[in-house]
Protein backbone atom coordinates (compact mmCIF):
# COMPACT_ATOMS: atom_id res chain seq x y z
CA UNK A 1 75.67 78.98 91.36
CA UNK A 2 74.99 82.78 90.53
CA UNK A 3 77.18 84.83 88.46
CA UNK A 4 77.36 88.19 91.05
CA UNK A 5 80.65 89.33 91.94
CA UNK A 6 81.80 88.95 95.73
CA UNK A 7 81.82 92.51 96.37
CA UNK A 8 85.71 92.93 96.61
CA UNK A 9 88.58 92.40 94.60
CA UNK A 10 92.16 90.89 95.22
CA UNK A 11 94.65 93.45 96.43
CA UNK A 12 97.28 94.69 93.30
CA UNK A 13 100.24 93.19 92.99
CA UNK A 14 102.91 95.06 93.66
CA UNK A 15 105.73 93.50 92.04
CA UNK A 16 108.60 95.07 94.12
CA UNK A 17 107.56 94.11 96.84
CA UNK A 18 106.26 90.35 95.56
CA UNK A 19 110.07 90.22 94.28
CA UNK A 20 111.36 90.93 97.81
CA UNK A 21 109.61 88.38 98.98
CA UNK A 22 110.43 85.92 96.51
CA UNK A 23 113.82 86.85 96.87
CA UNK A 24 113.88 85.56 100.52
CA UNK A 25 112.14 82.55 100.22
CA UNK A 26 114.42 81.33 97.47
CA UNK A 27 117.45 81.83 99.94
CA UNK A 28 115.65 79.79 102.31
CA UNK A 29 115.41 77.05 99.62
CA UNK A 30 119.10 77.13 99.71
CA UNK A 31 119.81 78.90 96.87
CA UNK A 32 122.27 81.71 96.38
CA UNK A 33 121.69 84.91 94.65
CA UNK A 34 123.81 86.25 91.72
CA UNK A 35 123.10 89.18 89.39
CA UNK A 36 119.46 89.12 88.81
CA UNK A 37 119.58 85.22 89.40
CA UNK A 38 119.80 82.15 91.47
CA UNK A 39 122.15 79.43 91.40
CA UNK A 40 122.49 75.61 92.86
CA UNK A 41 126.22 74.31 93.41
CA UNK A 42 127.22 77.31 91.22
CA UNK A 43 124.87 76.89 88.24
CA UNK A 44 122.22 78.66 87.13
CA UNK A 45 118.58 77.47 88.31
CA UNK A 46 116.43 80.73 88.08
CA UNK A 47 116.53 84.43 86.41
CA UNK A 48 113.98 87.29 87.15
CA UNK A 49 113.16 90.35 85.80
CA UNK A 50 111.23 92.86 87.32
CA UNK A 51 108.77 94.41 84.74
CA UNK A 52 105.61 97.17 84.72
CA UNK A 53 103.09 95.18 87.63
CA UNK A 54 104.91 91.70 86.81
CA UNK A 55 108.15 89.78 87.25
CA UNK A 56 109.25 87.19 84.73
CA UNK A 57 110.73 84.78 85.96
CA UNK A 58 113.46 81.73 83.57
CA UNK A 59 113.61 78.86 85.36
CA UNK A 60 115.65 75.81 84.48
CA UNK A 61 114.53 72.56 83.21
CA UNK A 62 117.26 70.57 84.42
CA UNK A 63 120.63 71.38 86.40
CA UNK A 64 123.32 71.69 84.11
CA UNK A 65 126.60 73.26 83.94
CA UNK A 66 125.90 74.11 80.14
CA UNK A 67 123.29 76.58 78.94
CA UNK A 68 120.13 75.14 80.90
CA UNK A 69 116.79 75.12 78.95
CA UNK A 70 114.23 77.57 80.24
CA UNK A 71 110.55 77.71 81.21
CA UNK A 72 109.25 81.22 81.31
CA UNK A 73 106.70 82.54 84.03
CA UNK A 74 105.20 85.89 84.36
CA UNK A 75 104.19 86.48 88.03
CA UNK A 76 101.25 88.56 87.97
CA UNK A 77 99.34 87.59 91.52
CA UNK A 78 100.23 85.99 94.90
CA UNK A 79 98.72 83.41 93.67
CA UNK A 80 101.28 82.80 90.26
CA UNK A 81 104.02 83.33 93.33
CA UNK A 82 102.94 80.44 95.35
CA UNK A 83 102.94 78.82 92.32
CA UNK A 84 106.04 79.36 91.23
CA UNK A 85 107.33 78.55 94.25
CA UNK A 86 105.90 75.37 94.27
CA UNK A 87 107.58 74.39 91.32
CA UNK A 88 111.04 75.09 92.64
CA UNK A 89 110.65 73.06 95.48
CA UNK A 90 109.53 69.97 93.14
CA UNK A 91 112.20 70.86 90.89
CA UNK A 92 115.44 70.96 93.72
CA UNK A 93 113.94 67.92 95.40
CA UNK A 94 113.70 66.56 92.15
CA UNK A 95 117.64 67.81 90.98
CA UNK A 96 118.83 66.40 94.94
CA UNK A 97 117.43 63.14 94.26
CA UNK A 98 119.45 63.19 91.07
CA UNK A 99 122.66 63.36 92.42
């Protein structure tokens, strides 16, 4: 397999509009925006934070009513998007089957 570069490189990522986007496919997930976060059955799943070309993004480990404990992503790419968003799905199918 040779080392040469393909000839073109991924598009930027522009993290407004990346955070638009997340934005609406959250909702779709069910979940309901408040102040700079999401929330499940009124507690607190996800936080973001739009930064210079990235967003981080908090999301909880487990649903709690409490102070949840937090991973930590930094969405650089489509590609860290999708998978972010692939984790939320696990994790609310995950927190349904719970209940």
């Amino acid at each position: 397999m040779s080392d040469e570069p393909w000839g073109f490189a991924p598009p930027p990522f522009k993290a407004a509009e990346a955070l638009v986007q997340l934005q609406r496919a959250l909702r779709d997930q069910g979940l309901k925006e408040r102040e700079r976060g999401f929330e499940q059955a009124g507690k607190r799943v996800l936080e973001y934070e739009l930064g210079e070309g990235q967003i981080a993004i908090r999301l909880a480990q487990r649903l709690q009513t409490n102070t949840p404990n937090w991973d930590r992503f930094a969405l650089k790419s489509a590609a860290d998007q999708r998978k972010l968003l692939d984790e939320v799905k696990k994790r609310l199918a995950r927190w349904r089957d719970e209940d």
